[in-house]
C-alpha atoms as a PDB file:
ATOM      1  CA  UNK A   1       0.000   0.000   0.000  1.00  0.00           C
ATOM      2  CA  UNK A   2       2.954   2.521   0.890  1.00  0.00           C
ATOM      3  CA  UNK A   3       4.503   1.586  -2.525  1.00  0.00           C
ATOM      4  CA  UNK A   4       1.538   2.395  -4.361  1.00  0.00           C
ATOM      5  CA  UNK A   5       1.050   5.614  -2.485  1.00  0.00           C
ATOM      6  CA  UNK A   6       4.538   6.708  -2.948  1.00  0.00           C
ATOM      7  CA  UNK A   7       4.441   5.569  -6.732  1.00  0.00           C
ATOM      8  CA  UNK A   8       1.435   7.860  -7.146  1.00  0.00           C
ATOM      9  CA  UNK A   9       2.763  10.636  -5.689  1.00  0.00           C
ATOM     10  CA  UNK A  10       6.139  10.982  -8.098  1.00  0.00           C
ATOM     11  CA  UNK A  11       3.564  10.500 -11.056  1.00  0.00           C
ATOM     12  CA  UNK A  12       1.433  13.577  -9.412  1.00  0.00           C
ATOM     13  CA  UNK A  13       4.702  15.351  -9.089  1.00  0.00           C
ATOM     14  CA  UNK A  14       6.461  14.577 -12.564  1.00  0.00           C
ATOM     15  CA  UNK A  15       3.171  15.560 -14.380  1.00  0.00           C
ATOM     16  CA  UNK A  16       3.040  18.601 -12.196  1.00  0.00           C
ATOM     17  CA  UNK A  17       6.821  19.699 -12.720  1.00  0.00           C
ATOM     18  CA  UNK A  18       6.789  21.234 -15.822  1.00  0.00           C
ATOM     19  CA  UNK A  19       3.936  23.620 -14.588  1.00  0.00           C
ATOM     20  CA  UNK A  20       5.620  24.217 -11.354  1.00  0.00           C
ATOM     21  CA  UNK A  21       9.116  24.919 -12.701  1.00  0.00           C
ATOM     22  CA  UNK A  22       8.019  26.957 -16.041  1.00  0.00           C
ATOM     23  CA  UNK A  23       5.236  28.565 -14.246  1.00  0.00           C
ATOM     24  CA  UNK A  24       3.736  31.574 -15.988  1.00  0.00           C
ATOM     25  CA  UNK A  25       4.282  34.683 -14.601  1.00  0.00           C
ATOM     26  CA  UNK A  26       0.956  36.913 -14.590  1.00  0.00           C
ATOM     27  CA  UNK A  27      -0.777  38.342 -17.875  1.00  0.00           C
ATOM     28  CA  UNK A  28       0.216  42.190 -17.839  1.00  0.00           C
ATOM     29  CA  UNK A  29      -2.796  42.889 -19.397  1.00  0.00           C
ATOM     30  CA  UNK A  30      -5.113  41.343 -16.658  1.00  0.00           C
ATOM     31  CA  UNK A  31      -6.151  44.413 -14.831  1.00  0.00           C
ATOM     32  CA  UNK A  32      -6.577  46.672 -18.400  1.00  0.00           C
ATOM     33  CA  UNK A  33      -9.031  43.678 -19.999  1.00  0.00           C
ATOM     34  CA  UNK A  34     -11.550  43.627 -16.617  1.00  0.00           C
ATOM     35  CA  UNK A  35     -11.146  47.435 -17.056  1.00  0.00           C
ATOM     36  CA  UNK A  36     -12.033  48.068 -20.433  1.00  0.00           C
ATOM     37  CA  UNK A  37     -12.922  44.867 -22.100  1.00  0.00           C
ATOM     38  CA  UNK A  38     -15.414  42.856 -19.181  1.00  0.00           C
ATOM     39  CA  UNK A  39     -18.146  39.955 -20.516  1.00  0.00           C
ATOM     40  CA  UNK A  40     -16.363  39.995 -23.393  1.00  0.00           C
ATOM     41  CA  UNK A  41     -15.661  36.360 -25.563  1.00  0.00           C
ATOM     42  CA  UNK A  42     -11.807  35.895 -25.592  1.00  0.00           C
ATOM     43  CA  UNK A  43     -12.444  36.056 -29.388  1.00  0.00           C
ATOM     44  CA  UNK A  44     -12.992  39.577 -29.204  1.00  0.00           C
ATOM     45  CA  UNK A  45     -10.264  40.330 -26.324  1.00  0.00           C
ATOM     46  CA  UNK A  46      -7.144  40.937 -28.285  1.00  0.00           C
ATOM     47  CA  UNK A  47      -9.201  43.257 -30.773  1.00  0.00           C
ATOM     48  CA  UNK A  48     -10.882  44.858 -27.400  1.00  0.00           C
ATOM     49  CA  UNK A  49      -7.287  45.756 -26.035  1.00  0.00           C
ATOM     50  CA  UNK A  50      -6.039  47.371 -29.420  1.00  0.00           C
ATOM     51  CA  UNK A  51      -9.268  49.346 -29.452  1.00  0.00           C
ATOM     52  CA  UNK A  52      -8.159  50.602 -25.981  1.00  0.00           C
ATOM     53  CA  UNK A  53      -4.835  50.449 -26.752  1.00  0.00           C
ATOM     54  CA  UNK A  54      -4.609  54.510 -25.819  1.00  0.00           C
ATOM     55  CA  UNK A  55      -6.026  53.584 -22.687  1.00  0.00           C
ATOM     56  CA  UNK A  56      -3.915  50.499 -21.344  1.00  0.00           C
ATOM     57  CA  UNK A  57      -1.539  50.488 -18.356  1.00  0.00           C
ATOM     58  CA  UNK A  58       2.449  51.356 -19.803  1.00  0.00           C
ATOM     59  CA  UNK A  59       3.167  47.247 -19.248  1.00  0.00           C
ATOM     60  CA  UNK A  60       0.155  45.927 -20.937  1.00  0.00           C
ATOM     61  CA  UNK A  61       0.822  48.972 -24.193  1.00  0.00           C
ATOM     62  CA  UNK A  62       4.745  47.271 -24.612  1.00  0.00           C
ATOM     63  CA  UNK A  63       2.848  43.483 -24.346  1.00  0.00           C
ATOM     64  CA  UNK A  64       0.656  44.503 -26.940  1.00  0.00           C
ATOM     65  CA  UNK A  65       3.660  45.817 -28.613  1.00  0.00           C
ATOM     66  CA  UNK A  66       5.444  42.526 -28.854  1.00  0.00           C
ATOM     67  CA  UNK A  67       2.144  40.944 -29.881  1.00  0.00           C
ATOM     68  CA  UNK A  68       1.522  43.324 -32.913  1.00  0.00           C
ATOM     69  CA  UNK A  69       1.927  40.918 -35.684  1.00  0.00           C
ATOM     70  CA  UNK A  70      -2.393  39.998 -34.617  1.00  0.00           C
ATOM     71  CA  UNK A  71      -2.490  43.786 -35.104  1.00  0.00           C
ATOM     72  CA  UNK A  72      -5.025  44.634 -38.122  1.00  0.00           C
ATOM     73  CA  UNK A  73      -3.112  47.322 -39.726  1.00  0.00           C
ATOM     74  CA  UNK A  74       0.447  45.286 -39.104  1.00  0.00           C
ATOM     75  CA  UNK A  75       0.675  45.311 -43.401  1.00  0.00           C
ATOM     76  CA  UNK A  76       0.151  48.635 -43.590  1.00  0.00           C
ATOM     77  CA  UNK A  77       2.228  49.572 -40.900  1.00  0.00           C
ATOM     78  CA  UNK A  78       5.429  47.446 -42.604  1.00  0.00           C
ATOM     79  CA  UNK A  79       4.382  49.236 -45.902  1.00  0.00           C
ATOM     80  CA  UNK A  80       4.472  52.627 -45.205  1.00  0.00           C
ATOM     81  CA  UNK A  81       5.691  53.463 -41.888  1.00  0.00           C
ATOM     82  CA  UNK A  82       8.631  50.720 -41.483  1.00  0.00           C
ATOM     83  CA  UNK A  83      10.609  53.618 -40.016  1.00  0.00           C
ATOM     84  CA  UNK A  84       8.738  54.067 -36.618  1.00  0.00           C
ATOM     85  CA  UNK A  85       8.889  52.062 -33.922  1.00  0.00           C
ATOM     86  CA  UNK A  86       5.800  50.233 -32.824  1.00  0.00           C
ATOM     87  CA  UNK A  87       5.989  52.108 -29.391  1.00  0.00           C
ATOM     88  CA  UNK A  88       6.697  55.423 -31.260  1.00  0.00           C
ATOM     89  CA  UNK A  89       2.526  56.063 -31.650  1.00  0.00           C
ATOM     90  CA  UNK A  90       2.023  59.674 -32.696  1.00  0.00           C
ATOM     91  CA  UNK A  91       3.962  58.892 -35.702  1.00  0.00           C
ATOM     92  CA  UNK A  92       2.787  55.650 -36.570  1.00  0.00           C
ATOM     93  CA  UNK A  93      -0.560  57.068 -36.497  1.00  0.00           C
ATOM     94  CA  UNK A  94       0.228  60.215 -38.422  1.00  0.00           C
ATOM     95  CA  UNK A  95       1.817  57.792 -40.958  1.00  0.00           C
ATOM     96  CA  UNK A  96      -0.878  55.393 -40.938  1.00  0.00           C
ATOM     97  CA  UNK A  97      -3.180  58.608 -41.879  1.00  0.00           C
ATOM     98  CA  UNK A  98      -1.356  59.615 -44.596  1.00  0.00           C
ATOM     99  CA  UNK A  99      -2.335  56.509 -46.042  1.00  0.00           C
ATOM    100  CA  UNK A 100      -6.102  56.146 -45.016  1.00  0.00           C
ATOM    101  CA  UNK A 101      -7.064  55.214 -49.060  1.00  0.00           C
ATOM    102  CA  UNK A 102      -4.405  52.272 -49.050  1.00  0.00           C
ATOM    103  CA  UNK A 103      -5.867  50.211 -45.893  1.00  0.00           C
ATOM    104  CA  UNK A 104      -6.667  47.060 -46.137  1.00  0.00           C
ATOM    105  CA  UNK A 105     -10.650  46.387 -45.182  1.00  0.00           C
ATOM    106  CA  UNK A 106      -9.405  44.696 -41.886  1.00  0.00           C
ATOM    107  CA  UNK A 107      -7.801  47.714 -40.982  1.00  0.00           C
ATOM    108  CA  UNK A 108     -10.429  49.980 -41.950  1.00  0.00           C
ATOM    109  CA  UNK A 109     -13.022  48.297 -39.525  1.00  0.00           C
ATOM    110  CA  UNK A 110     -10.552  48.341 -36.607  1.00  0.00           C
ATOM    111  CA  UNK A 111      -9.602  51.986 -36.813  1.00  0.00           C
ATOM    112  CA  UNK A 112     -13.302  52.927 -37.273  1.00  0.00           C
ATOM    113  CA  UNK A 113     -14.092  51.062 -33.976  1.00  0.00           C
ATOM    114  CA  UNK A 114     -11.075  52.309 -32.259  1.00  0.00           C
ATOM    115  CA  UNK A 115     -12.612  56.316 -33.827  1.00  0.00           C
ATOM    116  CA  UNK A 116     -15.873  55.611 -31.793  1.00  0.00           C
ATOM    117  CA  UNK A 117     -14.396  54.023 -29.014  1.00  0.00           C
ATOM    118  CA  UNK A 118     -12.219  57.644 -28.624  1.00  0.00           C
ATOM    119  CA  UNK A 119     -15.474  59.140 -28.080  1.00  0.00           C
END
């Protein structure tokens, strides 16, 4: 009995390792999503956050930074304003006006939602 006991506790403990030592830290973007994006699906998070994106906390703004390649307007970004930095926003968004007629559709719809979302 004390051999299977002790058997099943190194299984319990070898299938919980990897989550114990590579444990996640927490998502920066916790606090800013119950803020500004609560009830929502997680379908519609990411696109929630870059709506808000203005809005977000410094840590969650450089997370969504390093996530930008799910960003709608990514294309256009790499297109026509490859000389900002993603965290450089005033320009990037001047830039990205400049070239309102060459958006994609995706892009379109997100900066129209993130236009009454401003509001």
């Amino acid at each position: 009995m004390l051999h299977k006991l002790s058997s099943s506790i190194i299984v319990i403990f070898i299938l919980m390792s990897p989550r114990l030592l590579f444990a996640q830290k927490p998502w920066p973007c916790a606090g800013d999503a119950s803020q500004f994006c609560k009830g929502l699906k997680p379908t519609e998070l990411d696109n929630c956050l870059w709506i808000n994106y203005l809005k977000l906390s410094d840590q969650c703004k450089q997370t969504r930074i390093n996530d930008y390649k799910r960003w709608p307007c990514v294309v256009e970004v790499n297109k026509y304003c490859h000389q900002f930095k993603y965290d450089d926003v005033t320009n990037l968004t001047q830039c990205l006006g400049s070239h309102i007629a060459d958006w994609s559709p995706d892009c379109k719809t997100f900066n129209e939602k993130v236009a009454r979302n401003k509001k």
